[in-house]
C-alpha atoms as a PDB file:
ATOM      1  CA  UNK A   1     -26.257-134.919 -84.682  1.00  0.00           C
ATOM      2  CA  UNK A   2     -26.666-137.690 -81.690  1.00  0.00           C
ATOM      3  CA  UNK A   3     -24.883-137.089 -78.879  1.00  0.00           C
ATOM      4  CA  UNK A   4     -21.935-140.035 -79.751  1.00  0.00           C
ATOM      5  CA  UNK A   5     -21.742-137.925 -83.137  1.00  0.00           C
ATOM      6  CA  UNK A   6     -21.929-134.687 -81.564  1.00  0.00           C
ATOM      7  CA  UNK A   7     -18.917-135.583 -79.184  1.00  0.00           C
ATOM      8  CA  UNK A   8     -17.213-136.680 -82.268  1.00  0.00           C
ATOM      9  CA  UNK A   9     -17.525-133.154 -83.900  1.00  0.00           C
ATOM     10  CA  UNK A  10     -15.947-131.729 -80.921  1.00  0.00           C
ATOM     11  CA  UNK A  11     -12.933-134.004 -81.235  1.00  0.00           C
ATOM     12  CA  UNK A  12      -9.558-131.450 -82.435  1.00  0.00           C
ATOM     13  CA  UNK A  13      -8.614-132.365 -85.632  1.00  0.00           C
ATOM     14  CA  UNK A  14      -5.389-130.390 -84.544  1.00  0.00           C
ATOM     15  CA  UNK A  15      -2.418-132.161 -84.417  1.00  0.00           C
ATOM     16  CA  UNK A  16      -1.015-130.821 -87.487  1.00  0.00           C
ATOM     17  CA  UNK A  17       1.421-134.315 -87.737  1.00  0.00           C
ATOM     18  CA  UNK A  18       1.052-136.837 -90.512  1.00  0.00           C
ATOM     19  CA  UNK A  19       2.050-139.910 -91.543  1.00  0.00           C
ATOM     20  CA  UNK A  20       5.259-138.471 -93.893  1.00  0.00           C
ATOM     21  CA  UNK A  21       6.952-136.322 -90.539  1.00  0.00           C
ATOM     22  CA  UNK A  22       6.987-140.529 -88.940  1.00  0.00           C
ATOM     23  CA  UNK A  23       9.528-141.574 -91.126  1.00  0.00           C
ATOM     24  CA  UNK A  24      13.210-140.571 -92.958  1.00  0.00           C
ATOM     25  CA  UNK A  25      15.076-137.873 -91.531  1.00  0.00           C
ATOM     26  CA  UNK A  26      13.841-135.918 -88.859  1.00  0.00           C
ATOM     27  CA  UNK A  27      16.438-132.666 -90.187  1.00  0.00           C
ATOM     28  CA  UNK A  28      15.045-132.866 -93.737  1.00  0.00           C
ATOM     29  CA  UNK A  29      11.691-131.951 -92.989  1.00  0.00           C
ATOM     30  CA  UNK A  30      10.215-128.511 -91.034  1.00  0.00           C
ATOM     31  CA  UNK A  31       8.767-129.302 -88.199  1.00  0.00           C
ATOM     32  CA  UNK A  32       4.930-129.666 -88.331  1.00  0.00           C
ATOM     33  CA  UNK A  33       2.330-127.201 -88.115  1.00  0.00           C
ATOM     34  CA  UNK A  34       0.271-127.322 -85.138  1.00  0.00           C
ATOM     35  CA  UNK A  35      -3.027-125.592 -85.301  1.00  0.00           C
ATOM     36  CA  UNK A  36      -4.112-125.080 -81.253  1.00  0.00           C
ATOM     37  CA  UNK A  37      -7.613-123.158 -82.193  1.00  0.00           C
ATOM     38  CA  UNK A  38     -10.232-125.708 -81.192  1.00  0.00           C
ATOM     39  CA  UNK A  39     -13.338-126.153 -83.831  1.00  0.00           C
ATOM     40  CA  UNK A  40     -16.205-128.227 -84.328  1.00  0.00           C
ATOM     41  CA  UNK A  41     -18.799-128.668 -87.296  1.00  0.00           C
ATOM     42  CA  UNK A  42     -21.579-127.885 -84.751  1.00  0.00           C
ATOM     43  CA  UNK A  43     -24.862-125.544 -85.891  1.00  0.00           C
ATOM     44  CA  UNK A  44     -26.167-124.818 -82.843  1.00  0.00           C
ATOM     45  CA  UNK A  45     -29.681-123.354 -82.241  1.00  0.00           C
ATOM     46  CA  UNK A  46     -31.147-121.621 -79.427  1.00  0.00           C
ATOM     47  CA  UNK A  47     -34.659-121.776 -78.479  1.00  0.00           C
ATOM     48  CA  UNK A  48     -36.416-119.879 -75.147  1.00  0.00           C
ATOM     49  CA  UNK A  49     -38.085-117.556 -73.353  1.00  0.00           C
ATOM     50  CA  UNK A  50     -36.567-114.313 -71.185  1.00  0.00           C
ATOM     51  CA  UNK A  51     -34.420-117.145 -68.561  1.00  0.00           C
ATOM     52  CA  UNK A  52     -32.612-117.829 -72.046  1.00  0.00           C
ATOM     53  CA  UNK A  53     -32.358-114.543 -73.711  1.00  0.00           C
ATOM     54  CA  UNK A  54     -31.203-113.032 -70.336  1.00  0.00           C
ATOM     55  CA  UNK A  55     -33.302-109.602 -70.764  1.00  0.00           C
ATOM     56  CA  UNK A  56     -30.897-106.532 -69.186  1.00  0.00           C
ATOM     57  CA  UNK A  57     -27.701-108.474 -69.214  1.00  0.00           C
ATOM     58  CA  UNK A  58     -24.866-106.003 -70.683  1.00  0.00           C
ATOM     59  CA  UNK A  59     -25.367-105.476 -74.126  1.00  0.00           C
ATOM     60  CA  UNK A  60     -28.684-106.273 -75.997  1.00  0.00           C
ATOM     61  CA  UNK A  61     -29.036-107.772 -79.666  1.00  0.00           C
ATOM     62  CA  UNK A  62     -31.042-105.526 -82.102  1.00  0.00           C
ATOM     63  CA  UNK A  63     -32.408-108.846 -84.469  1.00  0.00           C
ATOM     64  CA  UNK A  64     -34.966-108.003 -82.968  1.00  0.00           C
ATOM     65  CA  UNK A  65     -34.936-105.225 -80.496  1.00  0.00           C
ATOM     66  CA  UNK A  66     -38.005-106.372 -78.735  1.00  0.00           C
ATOM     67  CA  UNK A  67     -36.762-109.700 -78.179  1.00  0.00           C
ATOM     68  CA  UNK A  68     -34.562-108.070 -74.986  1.00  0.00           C
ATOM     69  CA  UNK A  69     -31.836-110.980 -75.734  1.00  0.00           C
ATOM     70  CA  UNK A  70     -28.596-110.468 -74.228  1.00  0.00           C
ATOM     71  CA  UNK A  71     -24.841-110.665 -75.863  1.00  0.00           C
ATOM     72  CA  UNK A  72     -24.145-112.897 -72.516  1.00  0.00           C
ATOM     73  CA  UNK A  73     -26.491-115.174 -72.242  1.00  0.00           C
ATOM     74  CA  UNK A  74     -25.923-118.445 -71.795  1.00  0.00           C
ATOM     75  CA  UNK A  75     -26.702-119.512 -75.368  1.00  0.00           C
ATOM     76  CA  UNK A  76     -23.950-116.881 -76.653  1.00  0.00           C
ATOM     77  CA  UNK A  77     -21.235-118.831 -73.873  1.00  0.00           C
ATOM     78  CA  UNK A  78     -22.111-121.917 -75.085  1.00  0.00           C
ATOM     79  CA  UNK A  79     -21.212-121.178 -78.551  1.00  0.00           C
ATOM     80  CA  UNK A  80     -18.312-119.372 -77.334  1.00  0.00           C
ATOM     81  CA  UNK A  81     -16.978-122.716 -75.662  1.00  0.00           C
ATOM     82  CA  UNK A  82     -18.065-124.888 -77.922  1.00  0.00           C
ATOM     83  CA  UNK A  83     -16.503-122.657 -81.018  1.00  0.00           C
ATOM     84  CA  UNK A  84     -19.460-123.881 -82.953  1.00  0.00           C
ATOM     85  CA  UNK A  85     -19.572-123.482 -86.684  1.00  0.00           C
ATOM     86  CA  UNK A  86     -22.724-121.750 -86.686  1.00  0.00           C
ATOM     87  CA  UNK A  87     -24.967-119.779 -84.116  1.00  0.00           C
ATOM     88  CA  UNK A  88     -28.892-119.025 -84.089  1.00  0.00           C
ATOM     89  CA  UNK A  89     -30.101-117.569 -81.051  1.00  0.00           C
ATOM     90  CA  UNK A  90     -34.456-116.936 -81.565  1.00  0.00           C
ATOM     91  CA  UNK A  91     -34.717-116.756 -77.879  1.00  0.00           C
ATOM     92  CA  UNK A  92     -36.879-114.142 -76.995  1.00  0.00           C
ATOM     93  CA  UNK A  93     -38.202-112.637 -73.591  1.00  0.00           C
ATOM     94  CA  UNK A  94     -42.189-112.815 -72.874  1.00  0.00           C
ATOM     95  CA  UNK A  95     -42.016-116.267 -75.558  1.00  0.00           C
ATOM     96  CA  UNK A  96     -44.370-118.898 -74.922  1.00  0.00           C
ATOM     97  CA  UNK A  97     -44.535-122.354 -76.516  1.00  0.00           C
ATOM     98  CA  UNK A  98     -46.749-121.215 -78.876  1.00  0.00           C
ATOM     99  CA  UNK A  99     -44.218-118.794 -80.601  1.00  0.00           C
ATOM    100  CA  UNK A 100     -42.016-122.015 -81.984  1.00  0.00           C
ATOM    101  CA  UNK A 101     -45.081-122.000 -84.032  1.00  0.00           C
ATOM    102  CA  UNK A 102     -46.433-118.486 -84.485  1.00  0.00           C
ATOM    103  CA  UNK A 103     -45.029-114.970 -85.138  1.00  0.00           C
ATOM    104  CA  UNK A 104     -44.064-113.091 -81.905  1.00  0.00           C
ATOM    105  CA  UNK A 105     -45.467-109.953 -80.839  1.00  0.00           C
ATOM    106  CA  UNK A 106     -43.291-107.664 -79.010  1.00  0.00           C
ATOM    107  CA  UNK A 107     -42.875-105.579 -76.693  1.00  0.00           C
ATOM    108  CA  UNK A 108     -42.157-102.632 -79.025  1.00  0.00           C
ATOM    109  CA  UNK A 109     -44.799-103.209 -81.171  1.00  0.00           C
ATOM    110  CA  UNK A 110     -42.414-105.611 -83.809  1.00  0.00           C
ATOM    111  CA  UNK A 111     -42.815-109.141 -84.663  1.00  0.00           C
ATOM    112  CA  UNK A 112     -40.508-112.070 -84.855  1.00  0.00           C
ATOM    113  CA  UNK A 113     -40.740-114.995 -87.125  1.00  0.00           C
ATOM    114  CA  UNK A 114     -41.701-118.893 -85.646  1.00  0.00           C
ATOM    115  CA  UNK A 115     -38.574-119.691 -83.224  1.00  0.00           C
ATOM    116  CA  UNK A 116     -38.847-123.186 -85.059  1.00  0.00           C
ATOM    117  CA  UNK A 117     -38.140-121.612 -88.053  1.00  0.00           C
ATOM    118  CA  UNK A 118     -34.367-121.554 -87.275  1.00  0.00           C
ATOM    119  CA  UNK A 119     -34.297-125.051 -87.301  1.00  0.00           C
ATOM    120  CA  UNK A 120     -33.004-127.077 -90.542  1.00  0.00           C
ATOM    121  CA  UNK A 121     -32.087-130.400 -91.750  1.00  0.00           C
ATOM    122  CA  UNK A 122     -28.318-129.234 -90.692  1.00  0.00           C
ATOM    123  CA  UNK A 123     -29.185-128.517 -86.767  1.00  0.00           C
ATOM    124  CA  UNK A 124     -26.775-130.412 -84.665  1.00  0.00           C
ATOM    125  CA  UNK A 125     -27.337-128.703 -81.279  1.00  0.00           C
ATOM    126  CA  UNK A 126     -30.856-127.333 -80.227  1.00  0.00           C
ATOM    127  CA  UNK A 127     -31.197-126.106 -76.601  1.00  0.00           C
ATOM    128  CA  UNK A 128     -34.760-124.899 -75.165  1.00  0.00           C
ATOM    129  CA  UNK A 129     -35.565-122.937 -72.373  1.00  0.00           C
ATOM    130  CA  UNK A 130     -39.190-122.671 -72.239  1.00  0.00           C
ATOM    131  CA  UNK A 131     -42.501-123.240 -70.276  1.00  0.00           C
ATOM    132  CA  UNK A 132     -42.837-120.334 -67.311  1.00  0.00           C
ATOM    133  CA  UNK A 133     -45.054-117.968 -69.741  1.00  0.00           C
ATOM    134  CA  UNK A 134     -47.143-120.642 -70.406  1.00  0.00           C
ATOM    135  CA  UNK A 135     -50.521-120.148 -68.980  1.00  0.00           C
ATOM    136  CA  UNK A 136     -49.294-117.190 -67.010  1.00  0.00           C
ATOM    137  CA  UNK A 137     -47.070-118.939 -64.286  1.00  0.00           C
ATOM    138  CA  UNK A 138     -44.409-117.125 -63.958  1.00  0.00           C
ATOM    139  CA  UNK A 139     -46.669-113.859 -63.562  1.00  0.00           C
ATOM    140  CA  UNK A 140     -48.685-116.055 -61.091  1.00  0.00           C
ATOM    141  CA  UNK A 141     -45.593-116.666 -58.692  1.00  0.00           C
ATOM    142  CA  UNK A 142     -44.424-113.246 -58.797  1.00  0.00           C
ATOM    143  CA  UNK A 143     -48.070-111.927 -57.903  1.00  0.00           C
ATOM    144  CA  UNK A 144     -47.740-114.839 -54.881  1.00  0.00           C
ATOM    145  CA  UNK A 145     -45.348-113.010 -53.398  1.00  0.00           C
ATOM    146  CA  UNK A 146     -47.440-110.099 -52.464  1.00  0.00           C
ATOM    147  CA  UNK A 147     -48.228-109.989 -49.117  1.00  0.00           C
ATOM    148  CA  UNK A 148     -51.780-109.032 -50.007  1.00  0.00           C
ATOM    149  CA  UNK A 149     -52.686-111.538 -52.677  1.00  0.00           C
ATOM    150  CA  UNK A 150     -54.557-114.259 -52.970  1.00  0.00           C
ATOM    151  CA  UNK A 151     -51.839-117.437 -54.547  1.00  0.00           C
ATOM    152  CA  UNK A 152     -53.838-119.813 -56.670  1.00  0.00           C
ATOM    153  CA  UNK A 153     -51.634-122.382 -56.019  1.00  0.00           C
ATOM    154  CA  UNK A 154     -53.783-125.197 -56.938  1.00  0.00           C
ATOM    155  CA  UNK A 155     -54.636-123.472 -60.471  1.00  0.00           C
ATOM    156  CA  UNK A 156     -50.708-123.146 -60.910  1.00  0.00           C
ATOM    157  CA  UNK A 157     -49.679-126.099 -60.310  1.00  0.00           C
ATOM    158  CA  UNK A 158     -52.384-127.593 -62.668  1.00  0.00           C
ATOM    159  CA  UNK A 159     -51.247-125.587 -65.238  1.00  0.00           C
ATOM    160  CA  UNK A 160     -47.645-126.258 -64.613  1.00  0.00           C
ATOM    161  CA  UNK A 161     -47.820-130.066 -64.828  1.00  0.00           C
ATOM    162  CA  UNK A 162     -49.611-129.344 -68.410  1.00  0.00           C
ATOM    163  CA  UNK A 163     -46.568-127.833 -69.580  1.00  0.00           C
ATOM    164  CA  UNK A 164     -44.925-131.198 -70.189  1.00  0.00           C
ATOM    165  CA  UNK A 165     -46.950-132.141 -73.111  1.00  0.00           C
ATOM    166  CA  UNK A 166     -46.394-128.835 -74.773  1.00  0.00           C
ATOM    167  CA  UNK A 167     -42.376-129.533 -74.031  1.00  0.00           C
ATOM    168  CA  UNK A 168     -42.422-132.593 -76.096  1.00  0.00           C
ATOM    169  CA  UNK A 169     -44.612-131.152 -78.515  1.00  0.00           C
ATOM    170  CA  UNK A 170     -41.843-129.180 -78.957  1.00  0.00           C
ATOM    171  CA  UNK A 171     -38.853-131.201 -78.910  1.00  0.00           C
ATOM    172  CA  UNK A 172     -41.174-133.844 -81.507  1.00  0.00           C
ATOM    173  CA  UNK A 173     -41.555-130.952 -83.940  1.00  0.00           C
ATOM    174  CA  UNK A 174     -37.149-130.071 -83.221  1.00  0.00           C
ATOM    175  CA  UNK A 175     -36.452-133.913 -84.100  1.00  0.00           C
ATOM    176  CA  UNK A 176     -39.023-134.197 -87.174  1.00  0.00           C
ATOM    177  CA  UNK A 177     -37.017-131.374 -88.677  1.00  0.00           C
ATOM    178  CA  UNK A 178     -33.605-132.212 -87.711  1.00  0.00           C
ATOM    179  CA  UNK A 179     -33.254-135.827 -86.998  1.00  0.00           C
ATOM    180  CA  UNK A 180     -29.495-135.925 -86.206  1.00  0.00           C
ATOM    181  CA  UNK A 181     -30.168-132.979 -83.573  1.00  0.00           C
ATOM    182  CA  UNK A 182     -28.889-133.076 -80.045  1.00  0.00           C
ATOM    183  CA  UNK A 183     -32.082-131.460 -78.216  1.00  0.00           C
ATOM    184  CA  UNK A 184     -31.481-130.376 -74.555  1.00  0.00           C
ATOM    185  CA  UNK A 185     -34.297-128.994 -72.308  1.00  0.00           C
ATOM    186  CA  UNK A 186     -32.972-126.436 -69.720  1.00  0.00           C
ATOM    187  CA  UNK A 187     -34.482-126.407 -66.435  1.00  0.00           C
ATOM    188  CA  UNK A 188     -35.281-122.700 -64.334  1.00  0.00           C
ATOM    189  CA  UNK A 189     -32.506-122.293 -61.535  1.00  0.00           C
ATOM    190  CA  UNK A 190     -33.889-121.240 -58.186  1.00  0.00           C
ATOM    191  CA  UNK A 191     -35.398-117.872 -57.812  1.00  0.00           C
ATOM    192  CA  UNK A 192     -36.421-117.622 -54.570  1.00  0.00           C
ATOM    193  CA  UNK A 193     -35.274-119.396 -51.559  1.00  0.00           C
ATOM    194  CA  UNK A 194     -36.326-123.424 -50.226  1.00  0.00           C
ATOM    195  CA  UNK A 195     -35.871-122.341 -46.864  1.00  0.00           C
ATOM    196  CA  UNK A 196     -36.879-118.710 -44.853  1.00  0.00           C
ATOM    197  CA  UNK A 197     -36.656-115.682 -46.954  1.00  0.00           C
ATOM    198  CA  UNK A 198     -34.727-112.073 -47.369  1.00  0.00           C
ATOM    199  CA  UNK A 199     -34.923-108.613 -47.869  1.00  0.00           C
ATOM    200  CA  UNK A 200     -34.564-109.205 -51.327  1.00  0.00           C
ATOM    201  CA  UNK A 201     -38.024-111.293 -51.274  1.00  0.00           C
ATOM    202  CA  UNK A 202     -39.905-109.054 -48.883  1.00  0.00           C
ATOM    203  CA  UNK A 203     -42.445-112.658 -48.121  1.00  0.00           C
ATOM    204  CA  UNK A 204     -42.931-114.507 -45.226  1.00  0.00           C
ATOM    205  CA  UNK A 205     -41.359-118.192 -45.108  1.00  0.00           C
ATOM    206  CA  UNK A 206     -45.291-119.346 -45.423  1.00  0.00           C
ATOM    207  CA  UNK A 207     -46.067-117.555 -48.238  1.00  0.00           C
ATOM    208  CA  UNK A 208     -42.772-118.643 -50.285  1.00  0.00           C
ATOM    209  CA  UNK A 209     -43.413-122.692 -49.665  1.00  0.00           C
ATOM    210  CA  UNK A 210     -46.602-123.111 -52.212  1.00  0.00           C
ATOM    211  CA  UNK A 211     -44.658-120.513 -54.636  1.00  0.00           C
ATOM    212  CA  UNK A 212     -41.615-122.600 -54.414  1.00  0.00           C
ATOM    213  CA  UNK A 213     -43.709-126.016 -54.644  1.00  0.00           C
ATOM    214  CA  UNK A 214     -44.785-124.690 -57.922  1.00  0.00           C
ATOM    215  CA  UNK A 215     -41.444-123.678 -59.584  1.00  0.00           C
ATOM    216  CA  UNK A 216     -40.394-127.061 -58.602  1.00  0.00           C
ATOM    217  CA  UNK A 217     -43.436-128.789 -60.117  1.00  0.00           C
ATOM    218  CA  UNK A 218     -42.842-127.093 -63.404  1.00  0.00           C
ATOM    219  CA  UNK A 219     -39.102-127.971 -63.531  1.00  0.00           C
ATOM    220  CA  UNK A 220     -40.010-131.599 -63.289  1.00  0.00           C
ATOM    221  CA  UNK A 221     -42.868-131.342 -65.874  1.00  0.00           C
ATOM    222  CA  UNK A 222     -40.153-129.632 -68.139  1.00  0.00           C
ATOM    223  CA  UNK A 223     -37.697-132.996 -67.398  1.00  0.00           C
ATOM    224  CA  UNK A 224     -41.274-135.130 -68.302  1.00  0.00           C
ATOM    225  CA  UNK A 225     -42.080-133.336 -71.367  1.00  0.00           C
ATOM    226  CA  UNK A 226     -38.015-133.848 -72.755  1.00  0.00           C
ATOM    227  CA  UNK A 227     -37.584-136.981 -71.834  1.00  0.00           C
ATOM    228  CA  UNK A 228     -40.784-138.202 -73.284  1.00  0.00           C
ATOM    229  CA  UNK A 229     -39.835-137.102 -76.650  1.00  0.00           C
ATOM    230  CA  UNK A 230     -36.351-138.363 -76.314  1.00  0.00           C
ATOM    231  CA  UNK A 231     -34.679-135.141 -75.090  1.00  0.00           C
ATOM    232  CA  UNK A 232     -31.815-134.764 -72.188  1.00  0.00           C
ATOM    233  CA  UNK A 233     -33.082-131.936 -69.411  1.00  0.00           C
ATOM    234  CA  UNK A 234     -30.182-130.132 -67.433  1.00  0.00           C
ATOM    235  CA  UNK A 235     -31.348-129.853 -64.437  1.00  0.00           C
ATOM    236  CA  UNK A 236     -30.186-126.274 -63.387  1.00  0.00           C
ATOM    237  CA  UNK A 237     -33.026-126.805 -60.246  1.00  0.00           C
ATOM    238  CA  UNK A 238     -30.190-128.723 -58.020  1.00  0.00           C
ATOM    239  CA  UNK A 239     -27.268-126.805 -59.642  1.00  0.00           C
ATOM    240  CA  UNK A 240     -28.418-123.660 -58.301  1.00  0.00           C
ATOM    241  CA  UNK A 241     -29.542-124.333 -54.849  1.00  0.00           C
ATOM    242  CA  UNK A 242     -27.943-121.587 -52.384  1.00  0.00           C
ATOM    243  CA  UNK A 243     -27.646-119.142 -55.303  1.00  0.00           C
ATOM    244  CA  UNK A 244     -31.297-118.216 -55.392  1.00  0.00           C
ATOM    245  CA  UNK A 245     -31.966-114.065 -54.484  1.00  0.00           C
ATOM    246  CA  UNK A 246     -31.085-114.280 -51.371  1.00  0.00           C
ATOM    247  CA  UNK A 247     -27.556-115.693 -51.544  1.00  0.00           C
ATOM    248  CA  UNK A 248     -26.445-111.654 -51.701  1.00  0.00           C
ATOM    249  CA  UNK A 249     -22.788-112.534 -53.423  1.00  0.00           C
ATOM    250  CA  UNK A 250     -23.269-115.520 -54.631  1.00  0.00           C
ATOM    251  CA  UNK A 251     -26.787-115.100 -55.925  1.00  0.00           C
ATOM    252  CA  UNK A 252     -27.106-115.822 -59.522  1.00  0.00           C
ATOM    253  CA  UNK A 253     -30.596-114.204 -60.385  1.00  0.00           C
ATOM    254  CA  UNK A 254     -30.992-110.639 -59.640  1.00  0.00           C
ATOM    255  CA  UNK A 255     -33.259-109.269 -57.066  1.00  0.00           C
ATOM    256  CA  UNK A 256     -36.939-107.001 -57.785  1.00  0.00           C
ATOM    257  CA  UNK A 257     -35.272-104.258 -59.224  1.00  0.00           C
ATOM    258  CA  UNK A 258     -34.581-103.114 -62.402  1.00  0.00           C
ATOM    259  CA  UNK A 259     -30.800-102.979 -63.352  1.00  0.00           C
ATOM    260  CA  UNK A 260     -30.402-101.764 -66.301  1.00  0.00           C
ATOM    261  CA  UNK A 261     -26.843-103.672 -68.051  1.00  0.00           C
ATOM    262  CA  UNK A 262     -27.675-106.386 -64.538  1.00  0.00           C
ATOM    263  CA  UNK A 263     -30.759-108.088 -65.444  1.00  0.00           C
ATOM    264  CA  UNK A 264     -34.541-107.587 -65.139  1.00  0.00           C
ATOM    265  CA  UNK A 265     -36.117-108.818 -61.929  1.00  0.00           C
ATOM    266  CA  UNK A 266     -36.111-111.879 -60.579  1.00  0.00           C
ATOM    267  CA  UNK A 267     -33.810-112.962 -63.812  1.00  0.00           C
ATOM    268  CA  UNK A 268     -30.066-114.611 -64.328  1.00  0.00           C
ATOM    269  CA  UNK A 269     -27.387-112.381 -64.105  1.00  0.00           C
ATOM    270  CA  UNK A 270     -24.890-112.933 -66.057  1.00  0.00           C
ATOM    271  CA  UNK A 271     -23.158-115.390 -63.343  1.00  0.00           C
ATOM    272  CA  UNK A 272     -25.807-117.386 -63.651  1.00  0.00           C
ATOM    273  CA  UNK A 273     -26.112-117.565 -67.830  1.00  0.00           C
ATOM    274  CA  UNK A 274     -22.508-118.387 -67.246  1.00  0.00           C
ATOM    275  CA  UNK A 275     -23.758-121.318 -64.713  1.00  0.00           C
ATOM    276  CA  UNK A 276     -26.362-122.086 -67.060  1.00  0.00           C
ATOM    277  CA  UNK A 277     -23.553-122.403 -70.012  1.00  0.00           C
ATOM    278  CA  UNK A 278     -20.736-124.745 -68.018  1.00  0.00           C
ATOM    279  CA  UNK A 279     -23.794-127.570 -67.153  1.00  0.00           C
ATOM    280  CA  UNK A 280     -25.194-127.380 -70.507  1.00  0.00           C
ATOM    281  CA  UNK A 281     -21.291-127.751 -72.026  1.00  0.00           C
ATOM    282  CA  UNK A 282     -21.063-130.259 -69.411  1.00  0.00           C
ATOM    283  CA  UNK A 283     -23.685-132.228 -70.545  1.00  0.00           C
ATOM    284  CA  UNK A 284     -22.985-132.221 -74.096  1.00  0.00           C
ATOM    285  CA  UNK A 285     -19.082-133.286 -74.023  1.00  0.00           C
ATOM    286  CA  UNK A 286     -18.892-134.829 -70.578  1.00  0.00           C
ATOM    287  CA  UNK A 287     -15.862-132.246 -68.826  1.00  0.00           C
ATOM    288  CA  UNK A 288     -15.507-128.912 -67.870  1.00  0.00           C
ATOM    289  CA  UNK A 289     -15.508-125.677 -69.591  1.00  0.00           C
ATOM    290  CA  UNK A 290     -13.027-123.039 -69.543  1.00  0.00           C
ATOM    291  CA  UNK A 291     -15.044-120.431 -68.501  1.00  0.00           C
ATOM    292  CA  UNK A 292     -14.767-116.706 -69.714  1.00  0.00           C
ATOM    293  CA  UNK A 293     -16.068-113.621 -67.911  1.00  0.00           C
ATOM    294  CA  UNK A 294     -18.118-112.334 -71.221  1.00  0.00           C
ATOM    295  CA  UNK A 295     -19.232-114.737 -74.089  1.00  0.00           C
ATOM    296  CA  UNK A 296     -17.336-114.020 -77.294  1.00  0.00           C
ATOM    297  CA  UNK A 297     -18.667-116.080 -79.958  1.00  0.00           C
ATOM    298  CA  UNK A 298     -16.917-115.996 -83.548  1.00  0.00           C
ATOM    299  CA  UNK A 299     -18.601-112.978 -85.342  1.00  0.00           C
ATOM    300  CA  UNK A 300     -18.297-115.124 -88.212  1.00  0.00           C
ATOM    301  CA  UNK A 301     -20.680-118.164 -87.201  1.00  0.00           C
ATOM    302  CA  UNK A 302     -23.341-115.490 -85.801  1.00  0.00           C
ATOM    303  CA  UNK A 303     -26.489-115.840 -87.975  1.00  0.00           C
ATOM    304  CA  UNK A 304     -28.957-112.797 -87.613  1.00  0.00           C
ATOM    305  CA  UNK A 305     -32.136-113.031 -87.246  1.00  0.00           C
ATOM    306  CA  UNK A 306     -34.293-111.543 -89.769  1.00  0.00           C
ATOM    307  CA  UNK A 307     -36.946-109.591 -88.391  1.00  0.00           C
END
């Protein structure tokens, strides 16, 4: 479903009047029924890696276990707020590009079907967060952080500007199977900081810069690779500046610890799946959400994911 057709689908068909209450005596008839619960014909999709699933975040899904994917991640509020008719969520922490194609392994030894797979002729909505597992990266910039090591950041950057062709890849093989689709590419939020550094971090300013560079060269190969193939890319890079790890209270991504019910390290919180959420919802009908402090999606419209 285009986006002119997708806004459509989110238009309340809730007045509950007709054209019978418009005319004769008011008295005679009962006054009308007005439903206020908002719906829309939407089948949303959700397609990612961990900064989609939100690994650690409250309560974890068991289709699969392995697959770390959060009740409150941002896919789950989006669904919520869009009171979509029906909601697949494949992300899946540790995913690459190549499992849209390819069973998963995971981390507990269990395997997950293609993400693509959840993709029909029906698909209205398809959002993908993907690209920092490719070719390591993501491992790469944490390693950079270490005092001690040795930052490729020539290799990484290579690697991350390669990551736009395997974006639309993607979003080609989304559109090929559901034409009508509205296909959004998220961006990464900041991580780390632009400028100095924290506790939190434990790096020098100079060491951050190059790791930085490279986040930021990745983000706009993930904007190249979706808007190549005809995709929109939210652009959670400038939405989250000043909420990167070192922003203490108003951080959005969780620090190098492990939290269990938090996040994993260096991941959203669930502040920032909730940021993540209210500019993808943003994008898609053009206002605001209402935002909700956990995302409650209709049990009903939750499709499971067969293992």
């Amino acid at each position: 479903m285009k986006p002119s057709l997708l806004l459509a689908a989110l238009v309340l068909a809730a007045t509950g009047c007709s054209a019978d209450g418009a005319s004769g005596d008011a008295d005679a008839l009962p006054d009308p029924v007005v439903d206020t619960e908002v719906t829309s014909t939407i089948d949303y999709v959700a397609m990612g890696d961990s900064f989609s699933a939100g690994p650690f975040i409250g309560t974890m899904r068991t289709d699969p276990e392995g697959c770390a994917r959060s009740k409150d991640n941002y896919p789950a509020f989006l669904a919520d707020w869009l009171d979509v008719a029906s909601y697949t969520d494949v992300t899946c922490s540790a995913a690459t590009t190549a499992d849209f194609y390819a069973p998963m392994t995971l981390f507990n030894g269990g395997t997950t079907v293609p993400q693509i797979d959840a993709v029909s002729a029906d698909t209205d909505l398809v959002t993908i967060g993907i690209g920092g597992n490719d070719f390591g990266i993501y491992d790469g910039l944490i390693t950079c952080q270490r005092p001690d090591s040795a930052c490729p950041v020539a290799q990484l950057g290579a690697d991350a500007r390669k990551v736009a062709g395997r974006i639309e890849q993607a979003v080609r093989r989304v559109t090929r199977i559901a034409p009508d689709a509205e296909v959004l590419v998220v961006g990464y939020p900041d991580i780390l900081p632009t400028e100095g550094t924290c506790n939190a971090v434990g790096a020098s300013p100079e060491v951050l810069g190059p790791v930085t560079e490279v986040a930021g060269i990745l983000n706009a190969s993930l904007r190249r690779g979706a808007e190549a193939a005809g995709a929109s890319y939210v652009d959670m890079e400038t939405v989250s500046e000043g909420h990167d790890v070192c922003a203490k209270g108003r951080a959005w991504v969780n620090g190098p610890r492990f939290r269990a019910g938090i996040a994993a390290p260096f991941h959203p919180k669930v502040n920032g799946m909730r940021a993540v959420a209210a500019e993808v919802f943003r994008q898609v009908t053009g206002e605001d959400a209402e935002i909700t402090e956990y995302a409650e999606p209709d049990p009903d419209v939750v499709v499971l994911n067969q293992s």
